[in-house]
Protein backbone atom coordinates (compact mmCIF):
# COMPACT_ATOMS: atom_id res chain seq x y z
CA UNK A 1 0.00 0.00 0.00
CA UNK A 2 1.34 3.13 -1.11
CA UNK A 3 0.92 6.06 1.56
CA UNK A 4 1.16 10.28 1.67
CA UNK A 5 1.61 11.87 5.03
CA UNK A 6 0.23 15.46 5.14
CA UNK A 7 1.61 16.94 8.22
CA UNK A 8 3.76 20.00 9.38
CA UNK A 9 4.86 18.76 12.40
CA UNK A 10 7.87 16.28 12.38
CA UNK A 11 7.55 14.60 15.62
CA UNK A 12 4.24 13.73 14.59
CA UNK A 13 5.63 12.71 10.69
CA UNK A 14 8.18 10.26 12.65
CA UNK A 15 5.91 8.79 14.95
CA UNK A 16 3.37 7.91 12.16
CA UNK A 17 5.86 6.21 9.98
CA UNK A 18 6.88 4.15 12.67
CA UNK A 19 3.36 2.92 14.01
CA UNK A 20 2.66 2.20 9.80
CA UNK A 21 5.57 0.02 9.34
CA UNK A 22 5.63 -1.45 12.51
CA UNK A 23 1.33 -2.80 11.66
CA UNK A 24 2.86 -3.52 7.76
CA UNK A 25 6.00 -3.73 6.83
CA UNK A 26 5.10 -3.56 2.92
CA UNK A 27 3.99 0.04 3.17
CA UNK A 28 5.42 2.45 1.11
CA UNK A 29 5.45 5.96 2.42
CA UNK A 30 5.44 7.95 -0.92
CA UNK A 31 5.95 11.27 1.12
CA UNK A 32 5.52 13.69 3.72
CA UNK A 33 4.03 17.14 2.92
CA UNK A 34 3.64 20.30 5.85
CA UNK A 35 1.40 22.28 3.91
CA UNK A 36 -1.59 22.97 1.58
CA UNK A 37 0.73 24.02 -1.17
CA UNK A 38 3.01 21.36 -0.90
CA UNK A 39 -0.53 18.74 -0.93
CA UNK A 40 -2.08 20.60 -3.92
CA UNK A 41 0.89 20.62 -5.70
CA UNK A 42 0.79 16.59 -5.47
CA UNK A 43 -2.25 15.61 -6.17
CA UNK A 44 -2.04 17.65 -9.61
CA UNK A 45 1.54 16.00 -10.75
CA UNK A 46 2.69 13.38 -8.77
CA UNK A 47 0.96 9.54 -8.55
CA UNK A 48 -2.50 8.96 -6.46
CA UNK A 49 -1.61 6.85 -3.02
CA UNK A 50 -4.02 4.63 -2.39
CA UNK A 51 -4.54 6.32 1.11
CA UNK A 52 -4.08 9.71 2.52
CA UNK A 53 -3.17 10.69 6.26
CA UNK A 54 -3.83 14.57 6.91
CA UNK A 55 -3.68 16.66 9.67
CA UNK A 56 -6.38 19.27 9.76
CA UNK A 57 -4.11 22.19 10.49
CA UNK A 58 -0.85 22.88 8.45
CA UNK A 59 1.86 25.05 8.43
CA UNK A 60 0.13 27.52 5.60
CA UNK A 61 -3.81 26.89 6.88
CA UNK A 62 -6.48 24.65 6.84
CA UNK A 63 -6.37 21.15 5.08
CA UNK A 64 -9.75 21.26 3.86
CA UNK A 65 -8.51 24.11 1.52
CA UNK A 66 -7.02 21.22 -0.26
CA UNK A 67 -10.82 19.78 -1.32
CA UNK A 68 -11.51 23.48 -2.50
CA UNK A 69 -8.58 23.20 -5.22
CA UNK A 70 -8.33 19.92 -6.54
CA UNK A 71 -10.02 16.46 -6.54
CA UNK A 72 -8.34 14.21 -4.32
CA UNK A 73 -9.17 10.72 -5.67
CA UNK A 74 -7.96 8.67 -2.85
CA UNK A 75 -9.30 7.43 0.74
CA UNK A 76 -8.56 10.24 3.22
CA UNK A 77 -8.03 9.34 6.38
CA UNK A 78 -7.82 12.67 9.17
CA UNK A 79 -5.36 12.60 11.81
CA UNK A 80 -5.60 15.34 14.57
CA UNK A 81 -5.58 16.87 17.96
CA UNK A 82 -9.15 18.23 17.70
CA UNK A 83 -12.55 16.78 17.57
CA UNK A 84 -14.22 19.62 16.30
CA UNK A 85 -13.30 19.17 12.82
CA UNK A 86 -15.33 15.78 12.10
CA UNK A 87 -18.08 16.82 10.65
CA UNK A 88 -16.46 18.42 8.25
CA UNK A 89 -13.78 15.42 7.37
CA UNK A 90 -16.84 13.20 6.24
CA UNK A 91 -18.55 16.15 4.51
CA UNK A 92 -15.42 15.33 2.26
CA UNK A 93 -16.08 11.64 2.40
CA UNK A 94 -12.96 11.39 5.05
CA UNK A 95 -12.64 7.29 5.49
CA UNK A 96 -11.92 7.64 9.17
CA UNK A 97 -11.02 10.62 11.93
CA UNK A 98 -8.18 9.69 14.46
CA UNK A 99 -7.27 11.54 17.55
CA UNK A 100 -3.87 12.53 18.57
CA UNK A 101 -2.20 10.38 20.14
CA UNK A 102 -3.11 7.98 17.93
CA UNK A 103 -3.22 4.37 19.44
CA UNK A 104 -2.18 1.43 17.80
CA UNK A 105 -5.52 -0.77 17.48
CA UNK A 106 -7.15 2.35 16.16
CA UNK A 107 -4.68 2.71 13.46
CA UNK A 108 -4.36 -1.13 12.99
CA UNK A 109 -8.73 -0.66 12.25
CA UNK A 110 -8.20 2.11 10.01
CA UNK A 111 -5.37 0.33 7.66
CA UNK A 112 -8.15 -2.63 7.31
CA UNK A 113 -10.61 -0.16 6.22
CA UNK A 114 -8.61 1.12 3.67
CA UNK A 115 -6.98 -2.75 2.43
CA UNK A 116 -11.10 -3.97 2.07
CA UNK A 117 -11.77 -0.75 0.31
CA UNK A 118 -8.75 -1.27 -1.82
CA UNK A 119 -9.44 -5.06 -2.32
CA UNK A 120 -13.18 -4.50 -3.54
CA UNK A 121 -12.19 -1.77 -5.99
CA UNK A 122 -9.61 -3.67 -7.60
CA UNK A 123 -11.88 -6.54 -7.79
CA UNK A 124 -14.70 -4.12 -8.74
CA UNK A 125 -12.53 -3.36 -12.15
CA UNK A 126 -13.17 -4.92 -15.50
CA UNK A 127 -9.39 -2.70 -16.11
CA UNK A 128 -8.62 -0.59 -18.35
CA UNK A 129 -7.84 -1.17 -21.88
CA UNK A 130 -7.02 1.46 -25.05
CA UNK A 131 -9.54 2.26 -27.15
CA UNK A 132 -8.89 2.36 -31.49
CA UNK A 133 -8.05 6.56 -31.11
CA UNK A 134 -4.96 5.06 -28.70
CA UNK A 135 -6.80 6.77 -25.77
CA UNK A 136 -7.13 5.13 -22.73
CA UNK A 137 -10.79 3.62 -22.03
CA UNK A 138 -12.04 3.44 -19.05
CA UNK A 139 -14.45 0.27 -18.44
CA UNK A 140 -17.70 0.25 -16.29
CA UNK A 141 -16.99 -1.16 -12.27
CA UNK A 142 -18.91 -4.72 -11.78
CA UNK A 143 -19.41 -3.49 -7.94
CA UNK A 144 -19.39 -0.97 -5.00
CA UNK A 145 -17.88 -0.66 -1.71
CA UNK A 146 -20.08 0.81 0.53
CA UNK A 147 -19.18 2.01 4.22
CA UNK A 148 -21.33 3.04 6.88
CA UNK A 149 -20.28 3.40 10.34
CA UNK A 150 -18.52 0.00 11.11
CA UNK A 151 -20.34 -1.81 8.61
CA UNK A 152 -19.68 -2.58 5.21
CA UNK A 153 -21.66 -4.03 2.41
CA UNK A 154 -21.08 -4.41 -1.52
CA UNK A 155 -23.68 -3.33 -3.84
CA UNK A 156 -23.57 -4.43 -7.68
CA UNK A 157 -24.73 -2.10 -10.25
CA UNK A 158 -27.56 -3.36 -10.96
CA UNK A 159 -29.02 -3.32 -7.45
CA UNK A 160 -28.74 0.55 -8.09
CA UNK A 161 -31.85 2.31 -8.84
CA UNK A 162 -30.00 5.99 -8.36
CA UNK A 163 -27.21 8.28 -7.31
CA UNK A 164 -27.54 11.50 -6.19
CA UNK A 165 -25.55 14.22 -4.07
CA UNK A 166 -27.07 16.46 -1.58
CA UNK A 167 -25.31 18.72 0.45
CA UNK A 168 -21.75 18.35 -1.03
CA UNK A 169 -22.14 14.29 -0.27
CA UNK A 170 -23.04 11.57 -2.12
CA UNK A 171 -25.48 8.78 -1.67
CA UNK A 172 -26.90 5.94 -3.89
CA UNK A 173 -30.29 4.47 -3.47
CA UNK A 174 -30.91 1.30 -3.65
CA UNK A 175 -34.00 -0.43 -5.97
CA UNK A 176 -35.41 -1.40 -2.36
CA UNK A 177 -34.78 1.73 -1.26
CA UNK A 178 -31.86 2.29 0.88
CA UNK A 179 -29.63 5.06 0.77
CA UNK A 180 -26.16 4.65 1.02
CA UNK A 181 -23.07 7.06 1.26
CA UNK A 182 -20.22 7.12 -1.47
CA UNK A 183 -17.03 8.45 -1.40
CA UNK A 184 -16.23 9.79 -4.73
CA UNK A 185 -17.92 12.62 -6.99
CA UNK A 186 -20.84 12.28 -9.39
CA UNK A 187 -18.46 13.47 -12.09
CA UNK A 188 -16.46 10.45 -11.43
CA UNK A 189 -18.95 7.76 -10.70
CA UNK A 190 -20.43 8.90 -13.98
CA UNK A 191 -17.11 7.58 -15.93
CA UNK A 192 -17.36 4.52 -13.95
CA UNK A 193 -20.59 3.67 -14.53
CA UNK A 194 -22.24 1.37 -17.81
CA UNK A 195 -23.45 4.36 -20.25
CA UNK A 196 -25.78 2.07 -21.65
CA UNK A 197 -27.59 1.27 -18.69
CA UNK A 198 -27.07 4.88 -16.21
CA UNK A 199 -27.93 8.58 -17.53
CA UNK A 200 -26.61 11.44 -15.63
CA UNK A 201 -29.53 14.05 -15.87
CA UNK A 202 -28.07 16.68 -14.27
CA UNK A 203 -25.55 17.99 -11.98
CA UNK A 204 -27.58 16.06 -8.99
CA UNK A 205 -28.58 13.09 -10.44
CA UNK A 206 -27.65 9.58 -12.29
CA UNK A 207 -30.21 7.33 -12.80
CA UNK A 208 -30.33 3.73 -14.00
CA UNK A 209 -32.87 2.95 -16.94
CA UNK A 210 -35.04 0.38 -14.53
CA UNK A 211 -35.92 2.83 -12.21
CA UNK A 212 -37.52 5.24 -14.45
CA UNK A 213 -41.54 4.96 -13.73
CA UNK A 214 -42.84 7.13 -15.86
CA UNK A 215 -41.60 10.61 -17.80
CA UNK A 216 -43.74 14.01 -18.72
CA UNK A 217 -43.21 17.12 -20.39
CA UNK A 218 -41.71 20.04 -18.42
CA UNK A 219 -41.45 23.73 -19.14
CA UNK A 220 -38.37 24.48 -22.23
CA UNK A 221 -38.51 21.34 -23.43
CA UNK A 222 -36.97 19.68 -20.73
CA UNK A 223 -38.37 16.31 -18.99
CA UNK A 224 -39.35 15.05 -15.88
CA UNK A 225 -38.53 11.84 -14.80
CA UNK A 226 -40.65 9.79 -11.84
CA UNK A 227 -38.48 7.71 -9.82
CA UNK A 228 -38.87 4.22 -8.24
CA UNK A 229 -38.16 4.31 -5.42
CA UNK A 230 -39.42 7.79 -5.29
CA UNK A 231 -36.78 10.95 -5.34
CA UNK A 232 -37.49 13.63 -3.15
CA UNK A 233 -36.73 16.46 -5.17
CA UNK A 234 -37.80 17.11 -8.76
CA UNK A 235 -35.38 14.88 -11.46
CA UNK A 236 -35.96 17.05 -14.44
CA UNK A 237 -33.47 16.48 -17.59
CA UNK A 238 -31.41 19.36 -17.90
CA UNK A 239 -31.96 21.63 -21.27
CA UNK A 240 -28.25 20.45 -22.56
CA UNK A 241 -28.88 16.81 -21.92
CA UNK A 242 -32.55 16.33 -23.11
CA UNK A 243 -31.43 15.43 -26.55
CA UNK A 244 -29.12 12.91 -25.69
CA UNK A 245 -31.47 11.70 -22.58
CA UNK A 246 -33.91 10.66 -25.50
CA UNK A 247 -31.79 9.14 -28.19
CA UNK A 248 -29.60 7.24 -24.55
CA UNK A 249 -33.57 6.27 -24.31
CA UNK A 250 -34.02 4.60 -27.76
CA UNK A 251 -30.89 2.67 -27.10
């Protein structure tokens, strides 16, 4: 497992990569970083980790500021001295908040977390191949990790009746009806996702072809699209994507 430590202050750097390779010896600690510069900076050149450690408060201001200026497409796990700040961590789909001092077992948890996540995604991967242009392709996922509180379940695509995001967070709901948090963006999901089979209406909203109940004419040409299970807000097709909402529904 490759690792990035965001943190300014050393003791704490140390102590960290100790605890990591003492639970796995096979980690690979790609780097430390003290700042929100420094973080930025990486996630727009350098490789993805497949997990994060941040501290909330860096030399040069708040790590959140890192969410605000680029997509950070990895698990995120927060490491710090104060409590008040966890709210906001899984408003940003944080995989897990640690106190200072960190304790072993709750570390030892944590790395689990982020190995099953790991595992499942990999699994969850038909991989990528290169399309006839040369570009790289990337291929629908055959299933979903899904964490909530301690628990963790896998959902298939097809067991999907919807995704939405509310509130800067993302949920799916389930054709029974269950919502469930996700960690990554809609504008992500939507490149993961069979385009034969999901259509993202709008900024809010992908929906799989089953769960559409019925459609109806809405106000500049746009339509509205009755969910099952129900939605709670209005899913109207945006104006740009009507067009290709009906040819995506001709097949």
């Amino acid at each position: 497992m490759r690792v990035l430590i965001i943190e300014d202050e050393a003791a704490a750097v140390k102590r960290m990569r100790k605890m990591l390779l003492d639970l796995d010896p096979g980690i690979e600690v790609l780097a430390d970083l003290p700042s929100v510069e420094m973080a930025v900076a990486w996630f727009r050149t350098k490789e993805m980790p497949d997990l994060t450690f941040m501290d909330v408060r860096l030399a040069d201001g708040d790590s959140f500021e890192v969410f605000n200026s680029v997509e950070v497409e990895c698990p995120v796990i927060f490491v710090t001295a104060y409590d008040e700040h966890a709210l906001r961590a899984f408003r940003v789909n944080a995989l897990d908040y640690l106190l200072k001092p960190i304790k072993r077992e709750e570390l030892a948890t944590a790395l689990a977390r982020a190995r099953d996540l790991r595992a499942v995604r990999n699994l969850s991967q038909f991989g990528q191949g290169v399309d006839r242009t040369g570009q790289r392709s990337i291929t629908p996922v055959k299933r979903f990790l899904i964490r909530f509180g301690d628990k963790l379940r896998v959902v298939e695509p097809k067991d999907i009746a919807y995704i939405y995001s509310q509130s800067k967070n993302t949920f799916l709901r389930t054709l029974e009806g269950r919502d469930l948090p996700l960690d990554e963006s809609l504008d992500r999901l939507e490149k993961q996702l069979d385009p034969e089979k999901f259509f993202r209406l709008n900024r809010q909203l992908i929906v799989q072809f089953q769960s559409i109940k019925e459609m109806l004419a809405y106000s500049k040409s746009r339509v509205k699209v009755v969910l099952e299970p129900p939605f709670t807000n209005d899913a109207v097709v945006s104006s740009e994507r009507s067009a290709a909402f009906k040819n995506w529904l001709g097949g």
